[in-house]
PDB file of N, CA and C in Angstrom:
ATOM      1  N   UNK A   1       4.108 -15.606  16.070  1.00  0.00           N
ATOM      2  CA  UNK A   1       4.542 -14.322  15.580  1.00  0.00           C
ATOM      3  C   UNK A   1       4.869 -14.460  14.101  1.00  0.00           C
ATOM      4  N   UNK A   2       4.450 -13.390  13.626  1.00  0.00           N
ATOM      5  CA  UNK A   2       4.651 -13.868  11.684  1.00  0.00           C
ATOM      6  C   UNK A   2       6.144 -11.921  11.389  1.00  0.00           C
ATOM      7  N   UNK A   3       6.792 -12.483  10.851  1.00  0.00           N
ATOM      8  CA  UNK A   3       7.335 -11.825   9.878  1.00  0.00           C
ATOM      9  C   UNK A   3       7.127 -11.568   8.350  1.00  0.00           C
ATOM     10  N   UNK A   4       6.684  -9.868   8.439  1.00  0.00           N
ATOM     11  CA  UNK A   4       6.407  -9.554   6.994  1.00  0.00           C
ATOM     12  C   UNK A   4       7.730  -9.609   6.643  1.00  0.00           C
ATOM     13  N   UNK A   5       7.227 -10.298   4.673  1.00  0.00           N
ATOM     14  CA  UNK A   5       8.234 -10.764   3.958  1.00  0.00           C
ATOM     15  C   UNK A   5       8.372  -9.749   2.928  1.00  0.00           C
ATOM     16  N   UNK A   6       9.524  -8.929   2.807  1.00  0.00           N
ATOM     17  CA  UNK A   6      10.153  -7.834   2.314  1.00  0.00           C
ATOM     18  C   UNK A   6      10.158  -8.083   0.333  1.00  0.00           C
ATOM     19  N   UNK A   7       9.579  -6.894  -0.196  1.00  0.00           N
ATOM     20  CA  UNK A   7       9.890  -7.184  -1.558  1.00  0.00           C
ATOM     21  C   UNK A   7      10.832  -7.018  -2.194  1.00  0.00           C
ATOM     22  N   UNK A   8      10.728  -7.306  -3.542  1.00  0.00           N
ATOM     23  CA  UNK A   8      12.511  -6.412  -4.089  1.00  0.00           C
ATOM     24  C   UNK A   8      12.407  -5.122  -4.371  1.00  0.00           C
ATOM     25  N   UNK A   9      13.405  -4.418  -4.056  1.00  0.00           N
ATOM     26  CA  UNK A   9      13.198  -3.016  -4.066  1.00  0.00           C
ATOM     27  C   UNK A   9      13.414  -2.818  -5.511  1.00  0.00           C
ATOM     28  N   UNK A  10      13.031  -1.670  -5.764  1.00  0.00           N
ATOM     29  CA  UNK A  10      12.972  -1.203  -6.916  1.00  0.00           C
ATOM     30  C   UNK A  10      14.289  -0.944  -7.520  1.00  0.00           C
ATOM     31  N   UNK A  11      14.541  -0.851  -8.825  1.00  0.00           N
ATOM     32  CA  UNK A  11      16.336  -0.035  -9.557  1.00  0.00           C
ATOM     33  C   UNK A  11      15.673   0.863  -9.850  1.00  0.00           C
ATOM     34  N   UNK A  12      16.580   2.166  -9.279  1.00  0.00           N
ATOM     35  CA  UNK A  12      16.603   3.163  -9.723  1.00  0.00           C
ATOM     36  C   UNK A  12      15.196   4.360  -9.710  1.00  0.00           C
ATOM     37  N   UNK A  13      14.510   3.909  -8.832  1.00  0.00           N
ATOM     38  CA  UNK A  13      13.053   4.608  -8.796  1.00  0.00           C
ATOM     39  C   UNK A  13      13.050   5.294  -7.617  1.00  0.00           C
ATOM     40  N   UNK A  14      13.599   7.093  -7.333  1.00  0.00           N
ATOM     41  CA  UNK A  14      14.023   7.232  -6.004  1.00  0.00           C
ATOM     42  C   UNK A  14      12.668   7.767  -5.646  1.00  0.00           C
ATOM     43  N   UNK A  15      11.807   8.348  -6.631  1.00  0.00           N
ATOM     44  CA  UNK A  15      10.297   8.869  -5.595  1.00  0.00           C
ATOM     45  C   UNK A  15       9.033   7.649  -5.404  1.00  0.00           C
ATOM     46  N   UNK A  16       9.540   6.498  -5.936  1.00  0.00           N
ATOM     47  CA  UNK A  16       8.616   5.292  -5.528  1.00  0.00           C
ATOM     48  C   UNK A  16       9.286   4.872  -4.547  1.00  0.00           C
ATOM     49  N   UNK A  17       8.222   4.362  -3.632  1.00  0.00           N
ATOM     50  CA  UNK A  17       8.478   3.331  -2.160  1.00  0.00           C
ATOM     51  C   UNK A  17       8.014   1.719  -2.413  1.00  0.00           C
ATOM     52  N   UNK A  18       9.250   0.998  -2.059  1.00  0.00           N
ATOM     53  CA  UNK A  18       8.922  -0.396  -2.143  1.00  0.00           C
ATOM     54  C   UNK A  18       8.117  -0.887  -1.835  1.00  0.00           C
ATOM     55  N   UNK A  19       7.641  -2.575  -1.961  1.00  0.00           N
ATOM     56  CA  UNK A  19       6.445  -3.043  -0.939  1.00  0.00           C
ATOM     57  C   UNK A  19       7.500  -3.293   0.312  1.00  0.00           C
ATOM     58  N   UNK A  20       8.944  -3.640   0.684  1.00  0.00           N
ATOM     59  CA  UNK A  20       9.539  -3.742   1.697  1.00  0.00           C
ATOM     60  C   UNK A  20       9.348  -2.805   2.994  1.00  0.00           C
ATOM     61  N   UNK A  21       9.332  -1.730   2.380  1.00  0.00           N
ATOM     62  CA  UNK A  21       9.029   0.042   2.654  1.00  0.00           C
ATOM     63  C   UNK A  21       7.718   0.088   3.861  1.00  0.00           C
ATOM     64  N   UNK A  22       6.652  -0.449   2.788  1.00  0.00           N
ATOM     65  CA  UNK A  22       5.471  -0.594   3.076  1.00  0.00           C
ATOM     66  C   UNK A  22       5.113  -1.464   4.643  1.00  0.00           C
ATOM     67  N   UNK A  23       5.698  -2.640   4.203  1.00  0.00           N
ATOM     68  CA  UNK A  23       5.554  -3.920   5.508  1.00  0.00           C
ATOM     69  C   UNK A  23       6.326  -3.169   6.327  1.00  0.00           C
ATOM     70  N   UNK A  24       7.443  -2.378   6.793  1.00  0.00           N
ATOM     71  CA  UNK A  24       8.276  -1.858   7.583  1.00  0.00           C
ATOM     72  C   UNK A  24       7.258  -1.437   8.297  1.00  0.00           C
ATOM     73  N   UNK A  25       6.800  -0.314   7.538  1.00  0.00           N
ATOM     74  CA  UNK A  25       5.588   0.885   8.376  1.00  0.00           C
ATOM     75  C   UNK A  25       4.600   0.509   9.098  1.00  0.00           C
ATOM     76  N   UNK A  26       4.390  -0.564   7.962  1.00  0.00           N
ATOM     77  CA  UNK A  26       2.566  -1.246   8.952  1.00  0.00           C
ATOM     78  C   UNK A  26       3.867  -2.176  10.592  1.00  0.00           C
ATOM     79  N   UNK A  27       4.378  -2.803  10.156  1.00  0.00           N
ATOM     80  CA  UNK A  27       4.843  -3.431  11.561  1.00  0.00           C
ATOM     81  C   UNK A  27       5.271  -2.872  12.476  1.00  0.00           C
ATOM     82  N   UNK A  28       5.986  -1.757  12.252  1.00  0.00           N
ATOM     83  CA  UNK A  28       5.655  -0.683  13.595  1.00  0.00           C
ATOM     84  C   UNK A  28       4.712  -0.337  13.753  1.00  0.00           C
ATOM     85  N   UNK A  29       3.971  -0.065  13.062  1.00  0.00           N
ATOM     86  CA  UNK A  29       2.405   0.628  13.645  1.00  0.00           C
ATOM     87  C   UNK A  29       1.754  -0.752  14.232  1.00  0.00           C
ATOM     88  N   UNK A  30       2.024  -1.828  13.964  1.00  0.00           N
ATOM     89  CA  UNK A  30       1.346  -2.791  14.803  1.00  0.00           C
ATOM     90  C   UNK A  30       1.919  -3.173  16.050  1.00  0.00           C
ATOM     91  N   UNK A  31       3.057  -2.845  16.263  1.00  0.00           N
ATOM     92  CA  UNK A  31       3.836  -2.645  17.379  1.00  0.00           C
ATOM     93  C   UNK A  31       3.236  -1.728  18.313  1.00  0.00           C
ATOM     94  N   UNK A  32       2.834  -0.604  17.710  1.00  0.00           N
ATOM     95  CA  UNK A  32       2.339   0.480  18.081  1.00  0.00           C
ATOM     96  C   UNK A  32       1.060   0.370  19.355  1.00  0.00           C
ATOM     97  N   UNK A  33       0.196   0.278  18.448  1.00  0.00           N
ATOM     98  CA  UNK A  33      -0.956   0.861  19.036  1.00  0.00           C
ATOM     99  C   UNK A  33      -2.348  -0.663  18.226  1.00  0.00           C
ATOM    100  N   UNK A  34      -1.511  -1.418  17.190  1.00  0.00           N
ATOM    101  CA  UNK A  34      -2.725  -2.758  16.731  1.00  0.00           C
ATOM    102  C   UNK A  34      -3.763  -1.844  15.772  1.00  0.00           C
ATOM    103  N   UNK A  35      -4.795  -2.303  15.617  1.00  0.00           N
ATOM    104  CA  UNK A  35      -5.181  -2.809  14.545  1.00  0.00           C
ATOM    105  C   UNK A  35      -5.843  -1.593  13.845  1.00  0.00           C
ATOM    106  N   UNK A  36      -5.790  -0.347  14.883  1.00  0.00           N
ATOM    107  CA  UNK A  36      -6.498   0.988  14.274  1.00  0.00           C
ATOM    108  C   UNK A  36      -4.656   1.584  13.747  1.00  0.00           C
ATOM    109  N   UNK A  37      -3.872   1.446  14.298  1.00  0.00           N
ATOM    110  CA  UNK A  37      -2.931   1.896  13.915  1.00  0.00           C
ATOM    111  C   UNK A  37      -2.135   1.064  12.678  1.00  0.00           C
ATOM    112  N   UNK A  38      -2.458  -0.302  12.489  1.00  0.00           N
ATOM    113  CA  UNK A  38      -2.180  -0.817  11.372  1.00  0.00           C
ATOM    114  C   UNK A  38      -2.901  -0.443  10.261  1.00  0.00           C
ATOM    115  N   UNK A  39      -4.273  -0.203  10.028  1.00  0.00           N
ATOM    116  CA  UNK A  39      -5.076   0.594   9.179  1.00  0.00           C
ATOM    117  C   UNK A  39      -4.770   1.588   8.914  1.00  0.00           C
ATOM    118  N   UNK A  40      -4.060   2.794   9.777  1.00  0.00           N
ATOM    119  CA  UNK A  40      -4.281   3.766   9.771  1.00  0.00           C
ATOM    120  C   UNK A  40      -2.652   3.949   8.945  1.00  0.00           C
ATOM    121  N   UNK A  41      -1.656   2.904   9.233  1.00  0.00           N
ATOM    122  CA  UNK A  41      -0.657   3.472   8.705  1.00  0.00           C
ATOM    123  C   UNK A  41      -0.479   2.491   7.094  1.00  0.00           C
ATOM    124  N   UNK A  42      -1.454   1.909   6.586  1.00  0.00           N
ATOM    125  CA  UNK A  42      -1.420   0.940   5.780  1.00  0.00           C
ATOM    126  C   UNK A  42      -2.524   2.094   4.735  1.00  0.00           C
ATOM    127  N   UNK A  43      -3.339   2.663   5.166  1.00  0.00           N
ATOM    128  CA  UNK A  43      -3.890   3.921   4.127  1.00  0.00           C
ATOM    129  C   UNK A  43      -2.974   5.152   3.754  1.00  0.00           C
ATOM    130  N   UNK A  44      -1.503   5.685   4.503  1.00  0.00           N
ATOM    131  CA  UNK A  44      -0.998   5.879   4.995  1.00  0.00           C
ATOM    132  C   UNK A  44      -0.021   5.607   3.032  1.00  0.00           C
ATOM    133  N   UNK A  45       0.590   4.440   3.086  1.00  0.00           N
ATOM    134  CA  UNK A  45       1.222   3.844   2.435  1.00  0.00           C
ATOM    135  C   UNK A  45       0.122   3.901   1.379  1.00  0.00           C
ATOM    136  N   UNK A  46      -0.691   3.387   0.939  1.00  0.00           N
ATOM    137  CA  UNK A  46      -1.733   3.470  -0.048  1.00  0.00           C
ATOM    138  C   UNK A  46      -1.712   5.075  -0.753  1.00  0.00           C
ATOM    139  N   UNK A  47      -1.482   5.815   0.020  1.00  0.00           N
ATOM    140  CA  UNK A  47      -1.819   7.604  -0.584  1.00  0.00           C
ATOM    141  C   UNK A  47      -0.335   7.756  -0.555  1.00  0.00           C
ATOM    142  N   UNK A  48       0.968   7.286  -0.549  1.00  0.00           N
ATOM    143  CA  UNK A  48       1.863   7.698  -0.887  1.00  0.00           C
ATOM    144  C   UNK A  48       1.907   7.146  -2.084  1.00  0.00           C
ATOM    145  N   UNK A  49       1.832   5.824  -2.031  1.00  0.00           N
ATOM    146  CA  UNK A  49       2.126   5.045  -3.165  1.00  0.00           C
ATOM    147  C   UNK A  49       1.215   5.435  -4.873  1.00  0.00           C
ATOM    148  N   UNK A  50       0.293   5.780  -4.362  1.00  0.00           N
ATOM    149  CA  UNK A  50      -0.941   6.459  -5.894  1.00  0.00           C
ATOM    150  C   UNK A  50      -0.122   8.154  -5.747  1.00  0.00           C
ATOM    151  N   UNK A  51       0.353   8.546  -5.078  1.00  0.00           N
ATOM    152  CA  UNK A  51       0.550   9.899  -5.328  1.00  0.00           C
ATOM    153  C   UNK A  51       2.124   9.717  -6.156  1.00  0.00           C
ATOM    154  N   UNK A  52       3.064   9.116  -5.725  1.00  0.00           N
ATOM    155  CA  UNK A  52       4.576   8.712  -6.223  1.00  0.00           C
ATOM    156  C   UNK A  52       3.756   8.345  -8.060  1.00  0.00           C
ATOM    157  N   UNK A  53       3.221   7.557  -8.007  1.00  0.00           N
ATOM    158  CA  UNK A  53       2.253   7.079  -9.403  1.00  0.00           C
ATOM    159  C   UNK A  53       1.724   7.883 -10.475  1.00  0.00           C
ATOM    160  N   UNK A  54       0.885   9.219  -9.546  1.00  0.00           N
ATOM    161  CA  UNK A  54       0.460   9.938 -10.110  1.00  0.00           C
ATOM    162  C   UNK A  54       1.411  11.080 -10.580  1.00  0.00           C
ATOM    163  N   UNK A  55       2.933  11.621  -9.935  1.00  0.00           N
ATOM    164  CA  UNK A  55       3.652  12.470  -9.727  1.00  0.00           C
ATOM    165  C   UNK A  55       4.403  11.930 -11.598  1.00  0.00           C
ATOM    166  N   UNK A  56       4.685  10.241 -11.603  1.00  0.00           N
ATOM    167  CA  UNK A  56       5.405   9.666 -12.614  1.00  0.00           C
ATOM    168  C   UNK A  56       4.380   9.680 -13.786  1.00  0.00           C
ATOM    169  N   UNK A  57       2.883   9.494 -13.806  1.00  0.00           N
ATOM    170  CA  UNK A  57       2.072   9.656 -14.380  1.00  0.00           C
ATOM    171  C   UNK A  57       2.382  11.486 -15.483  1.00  0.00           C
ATOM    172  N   UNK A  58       2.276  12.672 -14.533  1.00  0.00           N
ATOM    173  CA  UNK A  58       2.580  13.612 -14.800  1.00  0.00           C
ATOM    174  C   UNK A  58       3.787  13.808 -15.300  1.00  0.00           C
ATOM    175  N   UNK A  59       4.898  13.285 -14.725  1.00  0.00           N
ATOM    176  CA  UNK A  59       5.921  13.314 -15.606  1.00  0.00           C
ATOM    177  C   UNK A  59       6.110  13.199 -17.228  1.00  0.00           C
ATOM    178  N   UNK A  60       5.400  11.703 -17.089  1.00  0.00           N
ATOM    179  CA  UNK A  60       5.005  11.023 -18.479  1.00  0.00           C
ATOM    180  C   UNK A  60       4.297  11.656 -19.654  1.00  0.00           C
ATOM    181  N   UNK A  61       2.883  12.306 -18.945  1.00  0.00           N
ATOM    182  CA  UNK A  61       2.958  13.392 -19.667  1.00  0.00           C
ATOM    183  C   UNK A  61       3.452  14.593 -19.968  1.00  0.00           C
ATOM    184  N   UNK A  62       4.059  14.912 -19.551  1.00  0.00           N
ATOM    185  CA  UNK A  62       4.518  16.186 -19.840  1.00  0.00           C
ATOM    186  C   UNK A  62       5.927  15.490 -20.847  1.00  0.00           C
ATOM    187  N   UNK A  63       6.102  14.366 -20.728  1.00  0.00           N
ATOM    188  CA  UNK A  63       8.071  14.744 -21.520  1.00  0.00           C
ATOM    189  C   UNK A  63       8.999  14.314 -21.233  1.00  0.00           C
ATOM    190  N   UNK A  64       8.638  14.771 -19.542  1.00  0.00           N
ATOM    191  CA  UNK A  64      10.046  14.696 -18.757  1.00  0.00           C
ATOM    192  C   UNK A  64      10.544  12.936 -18.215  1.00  0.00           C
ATOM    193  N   UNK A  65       9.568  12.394 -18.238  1.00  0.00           N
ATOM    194  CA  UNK A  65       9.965  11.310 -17.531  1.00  0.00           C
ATOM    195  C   UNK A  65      10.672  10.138 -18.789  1.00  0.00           C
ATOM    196  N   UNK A  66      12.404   9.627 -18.452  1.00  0.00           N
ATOM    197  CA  UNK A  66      12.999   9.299 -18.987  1.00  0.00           C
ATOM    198  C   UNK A  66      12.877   7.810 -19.193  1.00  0.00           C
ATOM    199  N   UNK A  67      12.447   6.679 -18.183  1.00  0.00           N
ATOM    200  CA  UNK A  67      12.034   5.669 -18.399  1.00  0.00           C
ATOM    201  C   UNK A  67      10.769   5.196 -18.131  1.00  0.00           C
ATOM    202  N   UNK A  68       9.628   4.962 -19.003  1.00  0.00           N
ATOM    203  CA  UNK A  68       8.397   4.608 -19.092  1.00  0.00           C
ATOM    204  C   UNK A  68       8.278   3.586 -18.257  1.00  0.00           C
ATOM    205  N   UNK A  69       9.717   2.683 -17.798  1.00  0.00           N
ATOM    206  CA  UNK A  69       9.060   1.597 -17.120  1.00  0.00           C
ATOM    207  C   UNK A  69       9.227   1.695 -15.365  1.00  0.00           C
ATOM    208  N   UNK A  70       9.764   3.082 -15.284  1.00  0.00           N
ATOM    209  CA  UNK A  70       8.973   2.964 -14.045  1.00  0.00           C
ATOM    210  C   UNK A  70       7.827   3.766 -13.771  1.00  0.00           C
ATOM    211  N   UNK A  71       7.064   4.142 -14.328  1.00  0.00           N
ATOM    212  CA  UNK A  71       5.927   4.603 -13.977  1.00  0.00           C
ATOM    213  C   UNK A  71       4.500   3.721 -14.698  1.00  0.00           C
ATOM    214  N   UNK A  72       5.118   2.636 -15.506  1.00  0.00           N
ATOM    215  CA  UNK A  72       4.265   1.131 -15.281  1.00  0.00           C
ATOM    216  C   UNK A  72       4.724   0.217 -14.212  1.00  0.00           C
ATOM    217  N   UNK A  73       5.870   0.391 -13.518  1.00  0.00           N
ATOM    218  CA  UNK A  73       5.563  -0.437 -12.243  1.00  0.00           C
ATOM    219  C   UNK A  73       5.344   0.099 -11.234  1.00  0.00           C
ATOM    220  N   UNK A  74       4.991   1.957 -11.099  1.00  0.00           N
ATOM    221  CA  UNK A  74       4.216   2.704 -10.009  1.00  0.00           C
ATOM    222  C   UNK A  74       3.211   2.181 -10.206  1.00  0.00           C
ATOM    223  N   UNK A  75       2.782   2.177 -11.470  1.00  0.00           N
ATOM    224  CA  UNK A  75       1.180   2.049 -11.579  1.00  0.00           C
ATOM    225  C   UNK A  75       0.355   0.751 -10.698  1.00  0.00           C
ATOM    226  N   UNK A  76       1.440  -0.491 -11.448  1.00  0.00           N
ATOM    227  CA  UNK A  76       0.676  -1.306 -11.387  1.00  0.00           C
ATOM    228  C   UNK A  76       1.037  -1.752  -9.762  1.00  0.00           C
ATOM    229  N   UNK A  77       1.845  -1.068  -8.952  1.00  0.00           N
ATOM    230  CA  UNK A  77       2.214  -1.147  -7.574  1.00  0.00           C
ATOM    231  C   UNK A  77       1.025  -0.384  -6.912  1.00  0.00           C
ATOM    232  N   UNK A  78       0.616   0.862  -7.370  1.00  0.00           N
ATOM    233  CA  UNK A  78      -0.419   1.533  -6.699  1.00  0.00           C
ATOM    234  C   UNK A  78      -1.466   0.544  -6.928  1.00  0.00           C
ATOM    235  N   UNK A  79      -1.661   0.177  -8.075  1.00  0.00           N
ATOM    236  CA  UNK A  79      -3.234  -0.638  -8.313  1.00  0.00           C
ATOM    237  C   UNK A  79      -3.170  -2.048  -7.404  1.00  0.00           C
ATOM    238  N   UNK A  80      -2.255  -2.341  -6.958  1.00  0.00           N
ATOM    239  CA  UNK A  80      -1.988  -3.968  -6.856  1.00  0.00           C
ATOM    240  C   UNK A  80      -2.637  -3.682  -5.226  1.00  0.00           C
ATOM    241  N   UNK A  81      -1.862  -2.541  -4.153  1.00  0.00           N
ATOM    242  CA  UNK A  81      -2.195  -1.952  -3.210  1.00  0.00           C
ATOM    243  C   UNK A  81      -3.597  -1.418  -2.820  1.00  0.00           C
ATOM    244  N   UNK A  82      -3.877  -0.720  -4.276  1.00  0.00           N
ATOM    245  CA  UNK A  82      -5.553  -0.308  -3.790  1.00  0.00           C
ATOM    246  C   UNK A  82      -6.621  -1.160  -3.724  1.00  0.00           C
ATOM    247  N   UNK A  83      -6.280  -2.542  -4.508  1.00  0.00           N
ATOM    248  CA  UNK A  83      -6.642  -3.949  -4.391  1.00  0.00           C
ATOM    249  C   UNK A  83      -7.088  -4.571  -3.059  1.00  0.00           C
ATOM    250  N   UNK A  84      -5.330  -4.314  -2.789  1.00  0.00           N
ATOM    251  CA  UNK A  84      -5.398  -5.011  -1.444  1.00  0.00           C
ATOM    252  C   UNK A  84      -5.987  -4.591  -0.163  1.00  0.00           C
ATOM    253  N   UNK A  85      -6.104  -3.040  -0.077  1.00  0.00           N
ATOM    254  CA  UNK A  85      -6.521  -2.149   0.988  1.00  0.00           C
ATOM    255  C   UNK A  85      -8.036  -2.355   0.870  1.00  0.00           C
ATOM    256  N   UNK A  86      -8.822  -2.670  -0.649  1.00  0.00           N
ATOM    257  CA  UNK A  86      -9.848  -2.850  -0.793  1.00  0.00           C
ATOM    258  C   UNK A  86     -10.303  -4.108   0.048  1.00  0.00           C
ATOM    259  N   UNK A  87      -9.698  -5.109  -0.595  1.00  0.00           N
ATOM    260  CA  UNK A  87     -10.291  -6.607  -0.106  1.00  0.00           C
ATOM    261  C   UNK A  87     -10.073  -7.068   1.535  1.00  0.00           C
ATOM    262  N   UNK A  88      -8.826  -6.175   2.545  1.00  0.00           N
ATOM    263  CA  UNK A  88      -8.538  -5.895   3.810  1.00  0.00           C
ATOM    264  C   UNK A  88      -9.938  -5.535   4.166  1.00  0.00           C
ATOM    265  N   UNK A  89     -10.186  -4.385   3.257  1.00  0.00           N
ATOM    266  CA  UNK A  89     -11.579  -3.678   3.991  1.00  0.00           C
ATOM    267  C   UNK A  89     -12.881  -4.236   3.728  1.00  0.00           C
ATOM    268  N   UNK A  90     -12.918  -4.676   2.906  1.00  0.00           N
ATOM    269  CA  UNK A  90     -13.929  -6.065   2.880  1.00  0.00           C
ATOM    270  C   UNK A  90     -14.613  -7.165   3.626  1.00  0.00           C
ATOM    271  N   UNK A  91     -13.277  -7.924   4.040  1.00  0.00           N
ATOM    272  CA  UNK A  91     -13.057  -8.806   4.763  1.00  0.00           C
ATOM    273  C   UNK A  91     -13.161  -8.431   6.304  1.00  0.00           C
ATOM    274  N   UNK A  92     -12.770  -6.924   6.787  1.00  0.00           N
ATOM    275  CA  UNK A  92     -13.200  -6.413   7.522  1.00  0.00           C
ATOM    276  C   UNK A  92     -14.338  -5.918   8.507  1.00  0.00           C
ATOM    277  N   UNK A  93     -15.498  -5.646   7.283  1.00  0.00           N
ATOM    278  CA  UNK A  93     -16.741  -5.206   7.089  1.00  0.00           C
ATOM    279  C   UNK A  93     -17.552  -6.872   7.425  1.00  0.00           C
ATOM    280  N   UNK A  94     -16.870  -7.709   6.777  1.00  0.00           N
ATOM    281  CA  UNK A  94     -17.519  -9.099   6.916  1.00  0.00           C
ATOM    282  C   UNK A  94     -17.713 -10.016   8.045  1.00  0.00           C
ATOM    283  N   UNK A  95     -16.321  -9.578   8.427  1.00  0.00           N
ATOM    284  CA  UNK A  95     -16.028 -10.161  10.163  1.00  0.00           C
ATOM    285  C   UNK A  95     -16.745  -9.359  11.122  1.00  0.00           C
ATOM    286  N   UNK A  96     -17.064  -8.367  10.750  1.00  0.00           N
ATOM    287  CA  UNK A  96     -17.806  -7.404  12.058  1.00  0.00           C
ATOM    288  C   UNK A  96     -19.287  -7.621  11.795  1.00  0.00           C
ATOM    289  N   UNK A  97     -19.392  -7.805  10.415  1.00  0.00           N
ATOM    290  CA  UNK A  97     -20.898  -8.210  10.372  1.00  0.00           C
ATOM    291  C   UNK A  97     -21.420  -9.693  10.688  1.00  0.00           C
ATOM    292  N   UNK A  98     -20.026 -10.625  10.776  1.00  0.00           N
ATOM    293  CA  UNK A  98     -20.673 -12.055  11.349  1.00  0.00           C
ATOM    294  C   UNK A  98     -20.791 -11.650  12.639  1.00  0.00           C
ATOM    295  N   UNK A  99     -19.908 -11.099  13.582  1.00  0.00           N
ATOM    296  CA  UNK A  99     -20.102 -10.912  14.935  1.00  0.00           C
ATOM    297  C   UNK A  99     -21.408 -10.420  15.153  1.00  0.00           C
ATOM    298  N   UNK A 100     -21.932  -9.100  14.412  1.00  0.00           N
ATOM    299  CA  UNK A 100     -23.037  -8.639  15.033  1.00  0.00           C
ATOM    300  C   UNK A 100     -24.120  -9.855  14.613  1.00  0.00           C
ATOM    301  N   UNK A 101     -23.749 -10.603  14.483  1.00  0.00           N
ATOM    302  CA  UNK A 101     -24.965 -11.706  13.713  1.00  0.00           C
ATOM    303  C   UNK A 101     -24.868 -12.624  14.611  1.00  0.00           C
ATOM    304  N   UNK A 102     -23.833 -13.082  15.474  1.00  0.00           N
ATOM    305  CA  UNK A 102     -23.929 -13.493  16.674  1.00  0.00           C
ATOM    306  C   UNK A 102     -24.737 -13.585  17.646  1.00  0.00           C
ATOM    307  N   UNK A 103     -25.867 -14.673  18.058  1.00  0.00           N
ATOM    308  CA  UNK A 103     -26.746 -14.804  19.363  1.00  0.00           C
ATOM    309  C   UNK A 103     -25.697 -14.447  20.588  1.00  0.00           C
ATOM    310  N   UNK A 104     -26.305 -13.280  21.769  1.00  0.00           N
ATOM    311  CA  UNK A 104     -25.738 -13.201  23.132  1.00  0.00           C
ATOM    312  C   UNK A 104     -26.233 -14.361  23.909  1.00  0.00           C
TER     313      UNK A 104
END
């Protein structure tokens, strides 16, 4: 049995969600229902996390947003995530394609 390992939460960033946040969600959903429900709640986290990004993004432009540095560590939290959801799905695509490559 593996325990996801919790990040540091953020100071002071109340419409960004941690990576702690994140591992919470997917491990119930793997509790849940496995590996369509770990996907499903790990894209889930991916579209909150670029939208919290994009919300601080807009801020930024417009004016309103008072410290620049958290909406460079939305950013680079959304990008680090869309990374990872990428190379998950990759690696995904790869394993199903060795199987079908499999002699019965």
């Amino acid at each position: 049995m593996s325990f996801p390992i919790g990040g540091i939460m953020p100071v002071g960033m109340g419409a960004v969600t941690g990576v702690a946040g994140a591992t919470e969600g997917v491990a119930q959903a793997q509790r849940a229902d496995g590996f369509s429900a770990v996907l499903s709640a790990t894209f889930d986290k991916l579209q909150g996390t670029q939208a919290a990004s994009d919300q601080l993004a807009a801020q930024a432009a417009t004016g309103d947003l008072k410290d620049v540095h958290d909406y460079m560590i939305a950013r680079n939290e959304a990008s680090l995530a869309t990374e990872m959801v990428v190379t998950f799905k990759n690696k995904a695509v790869e394993a199903f394609n060795e199987i079908m490559r499999m002699p019965v």
